[in-house]
N, C-alpha and C. Protein backbone atom coordinates (compact mmCIF):
# COMPACT_ATOMS: atom_id res chain seq x y z
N UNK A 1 0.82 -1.20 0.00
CA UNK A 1 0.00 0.00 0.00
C UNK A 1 0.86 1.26 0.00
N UNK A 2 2.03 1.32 0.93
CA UNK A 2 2.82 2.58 0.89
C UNK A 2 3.29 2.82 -0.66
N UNK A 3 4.11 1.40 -0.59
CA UNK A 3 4.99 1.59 -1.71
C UNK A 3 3.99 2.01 -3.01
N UNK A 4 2.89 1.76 -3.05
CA UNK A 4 2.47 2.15 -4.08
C UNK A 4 1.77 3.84 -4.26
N UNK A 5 1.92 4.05 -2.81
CA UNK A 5 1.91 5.49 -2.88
C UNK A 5 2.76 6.31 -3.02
N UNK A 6 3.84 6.03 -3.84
CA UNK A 6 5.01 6.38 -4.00
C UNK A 6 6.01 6.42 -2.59
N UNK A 7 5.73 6.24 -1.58
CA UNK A 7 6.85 6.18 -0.14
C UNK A 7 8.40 5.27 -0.38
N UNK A 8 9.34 4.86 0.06
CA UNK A 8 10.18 4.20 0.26
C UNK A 8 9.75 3.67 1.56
N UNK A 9 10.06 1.70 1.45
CA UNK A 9 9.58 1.34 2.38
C UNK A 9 10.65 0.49 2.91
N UNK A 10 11.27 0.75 3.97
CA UNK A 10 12.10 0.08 4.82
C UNK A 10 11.78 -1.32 6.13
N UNK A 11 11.96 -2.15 5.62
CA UNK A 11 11.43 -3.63 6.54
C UNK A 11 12.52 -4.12 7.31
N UNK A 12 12.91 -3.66 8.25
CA UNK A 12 14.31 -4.10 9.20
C UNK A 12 13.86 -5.07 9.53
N UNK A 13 14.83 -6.20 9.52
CA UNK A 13 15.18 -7.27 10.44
C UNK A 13 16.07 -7.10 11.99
N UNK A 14 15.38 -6.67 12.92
CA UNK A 14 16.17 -6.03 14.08
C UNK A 14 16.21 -6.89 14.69
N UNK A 15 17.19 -6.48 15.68
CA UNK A 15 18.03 -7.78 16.69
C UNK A 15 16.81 -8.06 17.09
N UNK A 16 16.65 -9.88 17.45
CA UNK A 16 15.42 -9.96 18.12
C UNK A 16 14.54 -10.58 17.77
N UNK A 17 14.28 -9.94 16.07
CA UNK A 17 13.25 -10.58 15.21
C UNK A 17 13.68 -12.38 14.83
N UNK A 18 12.80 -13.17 14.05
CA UNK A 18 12.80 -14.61 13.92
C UNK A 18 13.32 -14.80 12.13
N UNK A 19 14.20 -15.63 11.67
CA UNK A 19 14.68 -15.62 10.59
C UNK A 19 15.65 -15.66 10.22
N UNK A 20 16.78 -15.53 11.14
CA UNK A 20 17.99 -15.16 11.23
C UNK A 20 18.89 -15.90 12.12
N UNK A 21 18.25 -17.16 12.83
CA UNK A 21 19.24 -17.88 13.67
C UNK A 21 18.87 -18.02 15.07
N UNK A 22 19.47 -18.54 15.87
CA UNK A 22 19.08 -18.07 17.41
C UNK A 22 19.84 -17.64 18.05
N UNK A 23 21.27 -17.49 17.48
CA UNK A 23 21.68 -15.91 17.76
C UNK A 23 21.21 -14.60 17.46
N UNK A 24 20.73 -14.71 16.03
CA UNK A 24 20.25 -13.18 16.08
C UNK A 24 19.03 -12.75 17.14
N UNK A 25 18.21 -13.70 17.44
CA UNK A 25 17.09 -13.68 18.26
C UNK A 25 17.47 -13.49 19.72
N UNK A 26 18.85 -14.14 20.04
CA UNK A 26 18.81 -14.09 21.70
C UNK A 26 19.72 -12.31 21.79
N UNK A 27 20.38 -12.47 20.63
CA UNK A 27 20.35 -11.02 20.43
C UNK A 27 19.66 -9.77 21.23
N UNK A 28 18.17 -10.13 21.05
CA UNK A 28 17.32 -9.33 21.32
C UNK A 28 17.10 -9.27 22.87
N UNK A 29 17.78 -10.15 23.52
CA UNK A 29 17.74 -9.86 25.41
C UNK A 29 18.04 -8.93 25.49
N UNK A 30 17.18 -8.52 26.64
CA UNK A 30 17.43 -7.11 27.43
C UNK A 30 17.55 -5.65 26.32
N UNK A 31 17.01 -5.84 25.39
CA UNK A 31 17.37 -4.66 24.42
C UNK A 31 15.60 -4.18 23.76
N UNK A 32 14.62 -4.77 24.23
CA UNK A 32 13.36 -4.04 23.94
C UNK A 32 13.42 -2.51 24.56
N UNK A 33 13.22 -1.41 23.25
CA UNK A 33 13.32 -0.37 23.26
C UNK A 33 14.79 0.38 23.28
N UNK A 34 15.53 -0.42 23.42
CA UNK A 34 16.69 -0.44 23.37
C UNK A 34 17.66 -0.46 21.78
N UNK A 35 18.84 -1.57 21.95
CA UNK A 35 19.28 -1.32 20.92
C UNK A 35 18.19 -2.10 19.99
N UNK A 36 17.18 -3.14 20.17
CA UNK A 36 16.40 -3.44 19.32
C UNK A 36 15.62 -2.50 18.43
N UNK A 37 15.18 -0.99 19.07
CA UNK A 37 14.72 0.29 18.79
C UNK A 37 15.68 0.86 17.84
N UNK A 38 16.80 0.97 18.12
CA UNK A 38 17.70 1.95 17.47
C UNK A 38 18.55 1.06 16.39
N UNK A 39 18.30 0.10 15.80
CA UNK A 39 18.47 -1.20 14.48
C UNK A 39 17.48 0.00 13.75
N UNK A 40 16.59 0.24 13.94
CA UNK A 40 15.58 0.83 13.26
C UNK A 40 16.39 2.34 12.49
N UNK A 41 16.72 2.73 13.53
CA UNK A 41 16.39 3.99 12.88
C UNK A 41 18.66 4.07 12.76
N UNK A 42 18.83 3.00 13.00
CA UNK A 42 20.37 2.86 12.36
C UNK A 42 19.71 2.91 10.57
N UNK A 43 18.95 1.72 10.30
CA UNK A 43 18.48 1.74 9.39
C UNK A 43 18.31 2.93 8.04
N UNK A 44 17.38 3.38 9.15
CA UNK A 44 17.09 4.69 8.49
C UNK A 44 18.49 5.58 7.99
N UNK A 45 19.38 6.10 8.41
CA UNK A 45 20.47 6.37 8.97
C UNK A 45 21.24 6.08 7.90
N UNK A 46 21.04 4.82 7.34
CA UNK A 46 22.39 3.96 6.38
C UNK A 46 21.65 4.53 4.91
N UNK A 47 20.52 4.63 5.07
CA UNK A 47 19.73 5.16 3.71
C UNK A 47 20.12 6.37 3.10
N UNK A 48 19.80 7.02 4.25
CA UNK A 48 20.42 8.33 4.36
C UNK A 48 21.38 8.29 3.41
N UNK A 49 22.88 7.94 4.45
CA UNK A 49 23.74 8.23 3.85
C UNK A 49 24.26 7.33 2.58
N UNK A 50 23.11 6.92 1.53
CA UNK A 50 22.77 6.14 0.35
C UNK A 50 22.31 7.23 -0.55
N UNK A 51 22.15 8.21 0.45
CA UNK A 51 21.07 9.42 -0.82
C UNK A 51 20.16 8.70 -1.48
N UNK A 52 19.42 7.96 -0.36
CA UNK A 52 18.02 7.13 -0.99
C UNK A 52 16.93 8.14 -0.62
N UNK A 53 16.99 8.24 1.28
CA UNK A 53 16.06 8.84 1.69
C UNK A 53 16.51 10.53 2.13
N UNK A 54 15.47 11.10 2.05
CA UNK A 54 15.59 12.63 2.55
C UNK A 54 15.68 12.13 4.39
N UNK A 55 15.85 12.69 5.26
CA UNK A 55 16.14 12.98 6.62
C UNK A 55 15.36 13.43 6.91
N UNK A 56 14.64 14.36 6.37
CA UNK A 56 13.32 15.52 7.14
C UNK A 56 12.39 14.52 6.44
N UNK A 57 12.11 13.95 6.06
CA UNK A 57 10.68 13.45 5.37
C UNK A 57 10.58 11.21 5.52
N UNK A 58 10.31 11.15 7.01
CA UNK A 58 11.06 9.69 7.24
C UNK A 58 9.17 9.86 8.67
N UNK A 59 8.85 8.54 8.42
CA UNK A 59 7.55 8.32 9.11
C UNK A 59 8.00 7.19 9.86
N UNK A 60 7.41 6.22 10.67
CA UNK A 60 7.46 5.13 10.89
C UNK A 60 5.63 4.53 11.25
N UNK A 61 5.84 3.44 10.94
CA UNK A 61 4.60 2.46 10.78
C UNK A 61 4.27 1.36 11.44
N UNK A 62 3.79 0.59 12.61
CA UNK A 62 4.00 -0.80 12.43
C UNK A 62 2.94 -1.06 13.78
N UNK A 63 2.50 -2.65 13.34
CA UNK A 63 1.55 -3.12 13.97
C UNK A 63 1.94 -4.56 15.38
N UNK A 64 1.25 -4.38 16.30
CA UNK A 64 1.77 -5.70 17.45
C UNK A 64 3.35 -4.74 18.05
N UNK A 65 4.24 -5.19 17.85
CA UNK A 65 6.14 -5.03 18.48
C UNK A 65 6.34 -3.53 17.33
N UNK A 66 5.55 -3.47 16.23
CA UNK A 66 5.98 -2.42 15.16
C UNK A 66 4.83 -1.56 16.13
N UNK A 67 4.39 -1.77 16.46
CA UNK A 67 3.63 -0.29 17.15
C UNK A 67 4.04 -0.14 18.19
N UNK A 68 4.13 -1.06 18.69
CA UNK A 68 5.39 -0.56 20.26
C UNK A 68 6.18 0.33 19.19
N UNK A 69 7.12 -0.48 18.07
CA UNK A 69 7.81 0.78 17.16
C UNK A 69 7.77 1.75 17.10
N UNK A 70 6.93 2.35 16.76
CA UNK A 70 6.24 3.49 16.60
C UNK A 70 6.37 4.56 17.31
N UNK A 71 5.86 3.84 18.36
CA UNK A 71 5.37 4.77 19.42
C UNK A 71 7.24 5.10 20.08
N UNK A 72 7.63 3.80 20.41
CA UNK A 72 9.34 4.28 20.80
C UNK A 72 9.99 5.13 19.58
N UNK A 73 9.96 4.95 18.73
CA UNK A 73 10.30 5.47 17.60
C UNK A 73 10.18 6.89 17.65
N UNK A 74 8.63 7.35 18.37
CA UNK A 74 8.57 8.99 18.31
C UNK A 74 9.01 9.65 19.98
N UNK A 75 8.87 8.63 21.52
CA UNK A 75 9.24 8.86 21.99
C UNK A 75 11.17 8.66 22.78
N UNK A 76 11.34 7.54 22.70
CA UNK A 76 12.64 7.50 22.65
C UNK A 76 13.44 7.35 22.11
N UNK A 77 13.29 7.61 20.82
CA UNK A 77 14.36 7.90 19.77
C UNK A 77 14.01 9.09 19.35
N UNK A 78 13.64 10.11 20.07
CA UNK A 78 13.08 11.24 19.06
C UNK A 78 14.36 11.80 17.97
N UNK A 79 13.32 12.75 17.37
CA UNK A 79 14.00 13.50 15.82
C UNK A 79 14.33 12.97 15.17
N UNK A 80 13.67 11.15 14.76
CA UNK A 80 14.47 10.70 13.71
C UNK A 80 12.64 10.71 12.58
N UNK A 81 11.40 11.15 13.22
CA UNK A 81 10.27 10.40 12.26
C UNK A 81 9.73 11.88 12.78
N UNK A 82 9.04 11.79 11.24
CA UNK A 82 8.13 13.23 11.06
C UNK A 82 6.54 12.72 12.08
N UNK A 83 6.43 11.46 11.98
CA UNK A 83 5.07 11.27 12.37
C UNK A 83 5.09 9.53 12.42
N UNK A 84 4.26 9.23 13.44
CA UNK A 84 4.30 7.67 13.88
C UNK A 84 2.95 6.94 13.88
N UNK A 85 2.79 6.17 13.08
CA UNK A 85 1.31 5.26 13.29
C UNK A 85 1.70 3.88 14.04
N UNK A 86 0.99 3.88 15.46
CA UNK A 86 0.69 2.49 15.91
C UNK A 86 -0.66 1.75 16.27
N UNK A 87 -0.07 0.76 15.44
CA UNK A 87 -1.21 -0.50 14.87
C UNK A 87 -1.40 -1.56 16.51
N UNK A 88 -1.84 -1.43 17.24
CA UNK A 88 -2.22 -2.60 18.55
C UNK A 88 -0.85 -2.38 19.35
N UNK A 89 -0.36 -1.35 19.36
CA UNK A 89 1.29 -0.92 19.80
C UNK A 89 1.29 -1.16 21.20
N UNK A 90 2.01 -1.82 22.19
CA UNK A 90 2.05 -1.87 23.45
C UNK A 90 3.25 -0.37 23.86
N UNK A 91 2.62 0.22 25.07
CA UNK A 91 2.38 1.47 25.48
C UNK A 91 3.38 1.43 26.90
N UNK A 92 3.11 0.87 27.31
CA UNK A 92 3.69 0.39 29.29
C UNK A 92 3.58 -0.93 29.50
N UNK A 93 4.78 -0.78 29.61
CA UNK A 93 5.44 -2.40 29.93
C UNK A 93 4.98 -3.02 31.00
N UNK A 94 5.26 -2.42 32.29
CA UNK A 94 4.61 -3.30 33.34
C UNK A 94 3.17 -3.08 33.44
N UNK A 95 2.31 -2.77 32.91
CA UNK A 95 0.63 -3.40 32.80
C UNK A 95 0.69 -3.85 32.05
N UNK A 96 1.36 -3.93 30.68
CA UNK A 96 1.42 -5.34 30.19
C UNK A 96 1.82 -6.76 30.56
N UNK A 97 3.01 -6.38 31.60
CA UNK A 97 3.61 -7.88 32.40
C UNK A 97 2.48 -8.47 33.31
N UNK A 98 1.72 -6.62 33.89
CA UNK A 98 0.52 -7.12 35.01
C UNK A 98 -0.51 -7.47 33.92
N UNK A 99 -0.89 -7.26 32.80
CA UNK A 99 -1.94 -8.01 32.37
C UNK A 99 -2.07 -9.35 31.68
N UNK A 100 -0.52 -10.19 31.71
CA UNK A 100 -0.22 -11.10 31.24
C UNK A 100 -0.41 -12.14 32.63
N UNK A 101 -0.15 -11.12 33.70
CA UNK A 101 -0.30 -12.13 34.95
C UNK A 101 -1.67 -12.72 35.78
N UNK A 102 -2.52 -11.57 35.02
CA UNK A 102 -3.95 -11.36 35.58
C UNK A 102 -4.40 -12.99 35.43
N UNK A 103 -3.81 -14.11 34.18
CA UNK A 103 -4.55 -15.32 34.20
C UNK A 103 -3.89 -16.12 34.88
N UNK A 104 -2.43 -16.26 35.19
CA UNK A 104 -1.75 -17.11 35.98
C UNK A 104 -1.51 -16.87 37.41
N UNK A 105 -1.16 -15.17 37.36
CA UNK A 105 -0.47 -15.06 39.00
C UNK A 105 1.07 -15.49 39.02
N UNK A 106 1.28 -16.23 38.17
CA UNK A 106 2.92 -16.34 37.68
C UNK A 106 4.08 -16.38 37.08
N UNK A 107 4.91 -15.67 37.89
CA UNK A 107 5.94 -14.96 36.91
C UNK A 107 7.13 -15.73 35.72
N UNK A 108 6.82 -17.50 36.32
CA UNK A 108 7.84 -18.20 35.91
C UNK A 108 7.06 -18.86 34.85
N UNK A 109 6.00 -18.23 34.08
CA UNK A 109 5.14 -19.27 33.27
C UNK A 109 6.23 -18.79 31.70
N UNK A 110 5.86 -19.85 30.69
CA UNK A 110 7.05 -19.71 29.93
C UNK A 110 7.01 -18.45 28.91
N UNK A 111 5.66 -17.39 28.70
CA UNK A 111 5.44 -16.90 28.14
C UNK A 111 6.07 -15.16 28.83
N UNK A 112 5.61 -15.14 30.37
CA UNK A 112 6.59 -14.26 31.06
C UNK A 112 8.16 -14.15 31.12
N UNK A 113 8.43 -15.13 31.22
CA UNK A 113 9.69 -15.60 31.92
C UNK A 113 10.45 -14.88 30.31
N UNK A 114 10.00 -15.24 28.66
CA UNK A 114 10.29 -14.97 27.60
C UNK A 114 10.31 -13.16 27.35
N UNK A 115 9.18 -13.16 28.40
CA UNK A 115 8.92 -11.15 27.92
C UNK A 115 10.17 -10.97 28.87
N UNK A 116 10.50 -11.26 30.30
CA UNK A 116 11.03 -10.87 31.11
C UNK A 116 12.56 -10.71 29.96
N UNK A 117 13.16 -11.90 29.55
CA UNK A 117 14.59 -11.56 28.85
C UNK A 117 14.49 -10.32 27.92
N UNK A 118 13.15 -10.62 27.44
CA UNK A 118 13.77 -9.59 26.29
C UNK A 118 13.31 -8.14 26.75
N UNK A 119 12.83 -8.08 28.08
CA UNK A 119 12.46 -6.71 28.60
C UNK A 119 13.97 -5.77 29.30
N UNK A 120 14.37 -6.94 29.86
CA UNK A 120 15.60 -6.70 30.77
C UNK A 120 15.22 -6.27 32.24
N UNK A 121 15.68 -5.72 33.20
CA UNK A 121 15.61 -5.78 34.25
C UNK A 121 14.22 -4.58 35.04
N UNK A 122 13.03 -4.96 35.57
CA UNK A 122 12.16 -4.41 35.75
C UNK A 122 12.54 -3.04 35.84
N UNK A 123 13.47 -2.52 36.56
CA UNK A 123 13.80 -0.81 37.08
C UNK A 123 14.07 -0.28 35.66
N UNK A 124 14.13 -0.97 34.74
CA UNK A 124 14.32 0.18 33.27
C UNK A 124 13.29 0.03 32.67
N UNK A 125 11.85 -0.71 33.35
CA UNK A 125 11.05 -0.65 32.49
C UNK A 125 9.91 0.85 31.78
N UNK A 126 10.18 1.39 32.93
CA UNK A 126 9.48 2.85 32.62
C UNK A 126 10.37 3.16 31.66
N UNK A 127 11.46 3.83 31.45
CA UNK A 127 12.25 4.09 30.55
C UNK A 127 12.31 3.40 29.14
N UNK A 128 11.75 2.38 28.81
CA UNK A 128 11.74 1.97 27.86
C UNK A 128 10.02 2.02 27.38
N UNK A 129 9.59 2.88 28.40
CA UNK A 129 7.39 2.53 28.30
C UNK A 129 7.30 3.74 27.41
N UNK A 130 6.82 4.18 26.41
CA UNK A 130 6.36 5.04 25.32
C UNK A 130 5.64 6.02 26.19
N UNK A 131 4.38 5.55 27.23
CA UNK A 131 3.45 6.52 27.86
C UNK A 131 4.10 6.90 28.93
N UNK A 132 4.91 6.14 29.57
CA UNK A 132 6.22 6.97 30.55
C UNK A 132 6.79 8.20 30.11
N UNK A 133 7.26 7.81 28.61
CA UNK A 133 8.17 9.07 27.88
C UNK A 133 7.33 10.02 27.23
N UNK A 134 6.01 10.11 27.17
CA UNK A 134 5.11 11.02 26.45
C UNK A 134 5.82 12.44 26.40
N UNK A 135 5.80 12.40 26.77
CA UNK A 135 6.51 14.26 27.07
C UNK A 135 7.72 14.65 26.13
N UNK A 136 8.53 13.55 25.72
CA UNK A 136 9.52 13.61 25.21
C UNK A 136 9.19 13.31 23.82
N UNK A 137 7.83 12.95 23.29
CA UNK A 137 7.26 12.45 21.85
C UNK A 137 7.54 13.80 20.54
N UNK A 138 8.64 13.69 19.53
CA UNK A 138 9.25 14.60 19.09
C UNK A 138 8.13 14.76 17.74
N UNK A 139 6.99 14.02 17.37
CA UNK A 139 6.10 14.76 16.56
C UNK A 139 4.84 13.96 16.89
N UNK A 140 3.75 13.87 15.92
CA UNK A 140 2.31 13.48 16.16
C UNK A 140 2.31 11.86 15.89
N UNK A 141 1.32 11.41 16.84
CA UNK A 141 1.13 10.29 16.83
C UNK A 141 -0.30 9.86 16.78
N UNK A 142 -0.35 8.83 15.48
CA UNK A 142 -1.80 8.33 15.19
C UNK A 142 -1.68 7.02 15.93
N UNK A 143 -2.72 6.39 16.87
CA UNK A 143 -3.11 5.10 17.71
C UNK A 143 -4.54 4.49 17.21
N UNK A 144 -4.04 3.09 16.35
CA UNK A 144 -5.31 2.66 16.04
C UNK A 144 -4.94 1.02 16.62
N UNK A 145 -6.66 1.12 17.08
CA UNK A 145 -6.35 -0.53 18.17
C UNK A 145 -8.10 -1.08 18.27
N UNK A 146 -8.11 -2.40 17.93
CA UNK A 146 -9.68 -3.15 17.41
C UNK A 146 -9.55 -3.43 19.29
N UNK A 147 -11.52 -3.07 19.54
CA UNK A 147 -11.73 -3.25 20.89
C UNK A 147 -11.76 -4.42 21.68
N UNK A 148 -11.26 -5.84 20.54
CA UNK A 148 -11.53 -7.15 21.09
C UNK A 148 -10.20 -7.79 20.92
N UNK A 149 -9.05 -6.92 21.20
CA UNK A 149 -7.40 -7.37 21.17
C UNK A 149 -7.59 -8.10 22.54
N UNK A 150 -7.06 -9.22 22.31
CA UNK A 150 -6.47 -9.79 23.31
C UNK A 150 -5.12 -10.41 23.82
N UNK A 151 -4.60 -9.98 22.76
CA UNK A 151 -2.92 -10.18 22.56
C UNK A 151 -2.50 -8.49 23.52
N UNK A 152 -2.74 -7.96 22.94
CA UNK A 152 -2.09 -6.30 23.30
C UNK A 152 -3.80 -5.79 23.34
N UNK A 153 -4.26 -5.22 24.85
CA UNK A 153 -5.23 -4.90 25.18
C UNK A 153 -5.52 -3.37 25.00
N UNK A 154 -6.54 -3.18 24.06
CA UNK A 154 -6.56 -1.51 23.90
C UNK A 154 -6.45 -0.42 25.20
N UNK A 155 -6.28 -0.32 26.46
CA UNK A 155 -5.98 -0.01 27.18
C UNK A 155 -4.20 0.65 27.38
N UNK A 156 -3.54 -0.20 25.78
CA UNK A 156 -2.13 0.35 25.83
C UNK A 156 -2.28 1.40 25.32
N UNK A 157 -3.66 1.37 24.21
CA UNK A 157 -3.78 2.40 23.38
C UNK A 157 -4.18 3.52 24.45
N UNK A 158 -4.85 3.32 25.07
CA UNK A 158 -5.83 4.38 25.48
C UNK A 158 -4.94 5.04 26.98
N UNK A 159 -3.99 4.52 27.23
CA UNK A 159 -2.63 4.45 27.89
C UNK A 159 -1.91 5.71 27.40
N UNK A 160 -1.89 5.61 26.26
CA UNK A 160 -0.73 6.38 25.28
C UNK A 160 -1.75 7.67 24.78
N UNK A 161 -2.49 7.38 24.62
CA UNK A 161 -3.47 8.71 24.58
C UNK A 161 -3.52 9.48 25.81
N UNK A 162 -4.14 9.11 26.76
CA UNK A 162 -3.82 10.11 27.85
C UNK A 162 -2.34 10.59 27.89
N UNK A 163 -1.77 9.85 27.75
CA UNK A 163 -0.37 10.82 28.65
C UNK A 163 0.30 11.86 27.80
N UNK A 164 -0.08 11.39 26.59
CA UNK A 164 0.50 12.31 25.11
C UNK A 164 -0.60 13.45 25.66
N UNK A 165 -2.03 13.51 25.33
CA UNK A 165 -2.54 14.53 26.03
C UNK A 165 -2.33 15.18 26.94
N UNK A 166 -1.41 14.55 28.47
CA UNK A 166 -1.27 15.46 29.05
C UNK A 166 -0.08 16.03 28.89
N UNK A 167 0.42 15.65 28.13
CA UNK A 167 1.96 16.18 28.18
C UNK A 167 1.51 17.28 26.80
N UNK A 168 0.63 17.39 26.20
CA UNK A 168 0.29 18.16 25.52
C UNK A 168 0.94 18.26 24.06
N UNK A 169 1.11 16.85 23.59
CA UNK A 169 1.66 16.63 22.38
C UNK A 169 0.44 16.03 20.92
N UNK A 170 0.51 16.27 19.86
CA UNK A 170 -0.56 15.76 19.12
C UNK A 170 -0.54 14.52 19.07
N UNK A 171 -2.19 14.35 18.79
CA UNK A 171 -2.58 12.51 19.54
C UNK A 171 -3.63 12.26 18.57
N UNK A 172 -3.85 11.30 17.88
CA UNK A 172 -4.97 11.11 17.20
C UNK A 172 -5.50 9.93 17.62
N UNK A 173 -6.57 8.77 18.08
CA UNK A 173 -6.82 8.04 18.09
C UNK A 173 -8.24 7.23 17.98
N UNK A 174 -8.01 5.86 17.08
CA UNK A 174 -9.51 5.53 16.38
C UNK A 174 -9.11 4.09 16.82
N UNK A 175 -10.49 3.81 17.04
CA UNK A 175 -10.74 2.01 17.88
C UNK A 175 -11.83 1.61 16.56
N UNK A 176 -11.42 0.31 16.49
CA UNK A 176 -12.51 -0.54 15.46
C UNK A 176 -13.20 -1.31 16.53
N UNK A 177 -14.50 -1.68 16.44
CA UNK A 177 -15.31 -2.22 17.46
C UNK A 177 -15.38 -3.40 16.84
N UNK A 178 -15.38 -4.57 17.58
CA UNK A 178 -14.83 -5.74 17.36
C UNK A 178 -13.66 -6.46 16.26
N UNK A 179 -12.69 -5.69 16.21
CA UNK A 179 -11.56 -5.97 15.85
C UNK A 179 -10.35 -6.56 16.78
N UNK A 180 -9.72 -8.02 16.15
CA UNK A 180 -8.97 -8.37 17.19
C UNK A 180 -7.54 -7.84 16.91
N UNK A 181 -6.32 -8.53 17.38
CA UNK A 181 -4.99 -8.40 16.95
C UNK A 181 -4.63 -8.47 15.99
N UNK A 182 -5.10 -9.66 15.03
CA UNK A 182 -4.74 -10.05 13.90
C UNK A 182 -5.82 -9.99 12.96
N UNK A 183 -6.80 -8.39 13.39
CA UNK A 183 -6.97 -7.83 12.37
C UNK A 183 -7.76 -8.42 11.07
N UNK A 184 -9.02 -9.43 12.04
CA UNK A 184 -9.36 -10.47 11.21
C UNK A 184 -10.33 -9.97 10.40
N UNK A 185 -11.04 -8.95 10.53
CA UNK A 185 -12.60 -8.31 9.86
C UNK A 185 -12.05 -7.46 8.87
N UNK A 186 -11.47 -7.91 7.57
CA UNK A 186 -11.19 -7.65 6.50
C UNK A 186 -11.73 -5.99 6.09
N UNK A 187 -13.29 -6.02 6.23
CA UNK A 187 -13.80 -4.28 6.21
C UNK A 187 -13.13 -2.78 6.94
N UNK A 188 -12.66 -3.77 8.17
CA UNK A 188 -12.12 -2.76 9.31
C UNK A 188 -10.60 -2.40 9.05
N UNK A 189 -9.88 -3.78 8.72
CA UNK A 189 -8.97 -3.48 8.41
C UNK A 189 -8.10 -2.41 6.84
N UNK A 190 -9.34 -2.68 6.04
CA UNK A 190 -8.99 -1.88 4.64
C UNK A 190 -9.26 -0.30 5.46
N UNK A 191 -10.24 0.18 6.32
CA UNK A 191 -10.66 1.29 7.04
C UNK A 191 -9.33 1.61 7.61
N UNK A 192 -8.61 0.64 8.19
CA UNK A 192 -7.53 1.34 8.70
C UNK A 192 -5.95 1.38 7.94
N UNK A 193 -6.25 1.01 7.36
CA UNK A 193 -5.27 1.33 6.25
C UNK A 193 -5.82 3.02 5.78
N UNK A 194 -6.26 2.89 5.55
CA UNK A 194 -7.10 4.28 4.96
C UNK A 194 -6.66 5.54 5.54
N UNK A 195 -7.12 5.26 6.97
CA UNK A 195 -6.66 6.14 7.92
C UNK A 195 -5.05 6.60 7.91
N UNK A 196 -4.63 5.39 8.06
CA UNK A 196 -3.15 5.45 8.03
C UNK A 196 -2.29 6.12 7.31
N UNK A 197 -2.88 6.06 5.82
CA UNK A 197 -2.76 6.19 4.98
C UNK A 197 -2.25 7.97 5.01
N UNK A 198 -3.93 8.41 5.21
CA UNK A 198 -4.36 9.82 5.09
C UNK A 198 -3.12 10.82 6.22
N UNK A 199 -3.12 10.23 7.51
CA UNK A 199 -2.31 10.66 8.38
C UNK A 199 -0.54 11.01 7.95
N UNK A 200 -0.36 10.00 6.96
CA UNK A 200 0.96 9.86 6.87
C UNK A 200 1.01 10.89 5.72
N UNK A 201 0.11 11.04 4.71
CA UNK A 201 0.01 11.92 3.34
C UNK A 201 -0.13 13.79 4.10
N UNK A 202 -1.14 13.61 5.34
CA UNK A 202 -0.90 14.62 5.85
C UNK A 202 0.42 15.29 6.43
N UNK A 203 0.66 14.75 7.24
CA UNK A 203 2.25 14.67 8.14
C UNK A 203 3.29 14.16 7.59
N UNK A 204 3.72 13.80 6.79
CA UNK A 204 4.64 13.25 6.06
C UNK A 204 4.19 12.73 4.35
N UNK A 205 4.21 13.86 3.42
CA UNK A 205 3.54 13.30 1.69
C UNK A 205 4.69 12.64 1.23
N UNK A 206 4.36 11.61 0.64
CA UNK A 206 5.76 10.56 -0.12
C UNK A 206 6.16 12.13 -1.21
């Protein structure tokens, strides 16, 4: 869809991601929001200096871990993206750890124990939380999240909206009513493309 709106579209494989070995994956310990964040916008960076991409005219996009993207992307990496869309983006880390615990009560189940490595050590988790860093969000941010996520609970969304509001930074945000994670209701999802779309043509024109 971008690319055909004339954009340049950049698909990093960042430390962390699956495809690449299980080194590149264990890679990704302790580096959510971290150097896993900044693969990204190294990325960007190498383009650059390719005289592919302009520097002032660079967005970022991404849905599930790409909207966590996003959102780190505009708050703790600032000045590298004119404008950030996140797709079901997790917002704050520890209500996400607490809402992963809400069914077990425990921390050693194998699905925690997995967030825990690649989170790194609880005391940096604010620092790496997007709605922690609101204040520091270096341009506008669009938040779109279906009300029946149960992977990443719209509450990250609605997380990241308040605090951008209070910190008094631009915030846009649209919920699809019964839309899950994976974005299964085909109608809703072409709708949010749309959106996405429009936001990025506004705030950033290919």
């Amino acid at each position: 869809m971008l690319a055909s709106r004339g954009y340049a579209v950049l698909q990093p494989n960042y430390r962390g991601s699956s495809g690449n070995g299980r080194a590149f994956m264990d890679a990704g310990n302790g580096e959510f929001g971290r150097k896993m964040q900044t693969d990204l916008s190294d990325g960007v960076r190498y383009l650059v200096a390719q005289g592919l991409v302009d520097p002032k005219r660079v967005a970022i996009l991404g849905a599930s871990y790409g909207g966590y993207a996003a959102l780190a992307g505009a708050t703790l990496d600032p000045g590298v993206y004119n404008c950030a869309v996140s797709i079901a983006g997790l917002s704050d880390v520890g209500a996400f750890v607490n809402y992963l615990l809400e069914s077990t009560n425990n921390m050693d189940t194998p699905a925690i124990v997995a967030w825990r490595q690649v989170l790194g050590d609880k005391s940096g988790w604010d620092a790496i939380s997007p709605a922690s860093q609101a204040a520091k969000a270096s341009c506008p941010i669009l938040l779109m999240h279906g009300t029946d996520d149960t992977v990443v609970p719209i509450h990250q969304s609605q997380r990241m909206e308040s605090a951008l509001k209070a910190a008094g930074k631009p915030v846009e945000f649209v919920t699809y009513k019964g839309q899950d994670h994976w974005e299964t209701i085909g109608s809703a999802r072409i709708e949010m493309m749309k959106t996405a779309l429009a936001f990025l043509q506004k705030y950033n024109p290919a």
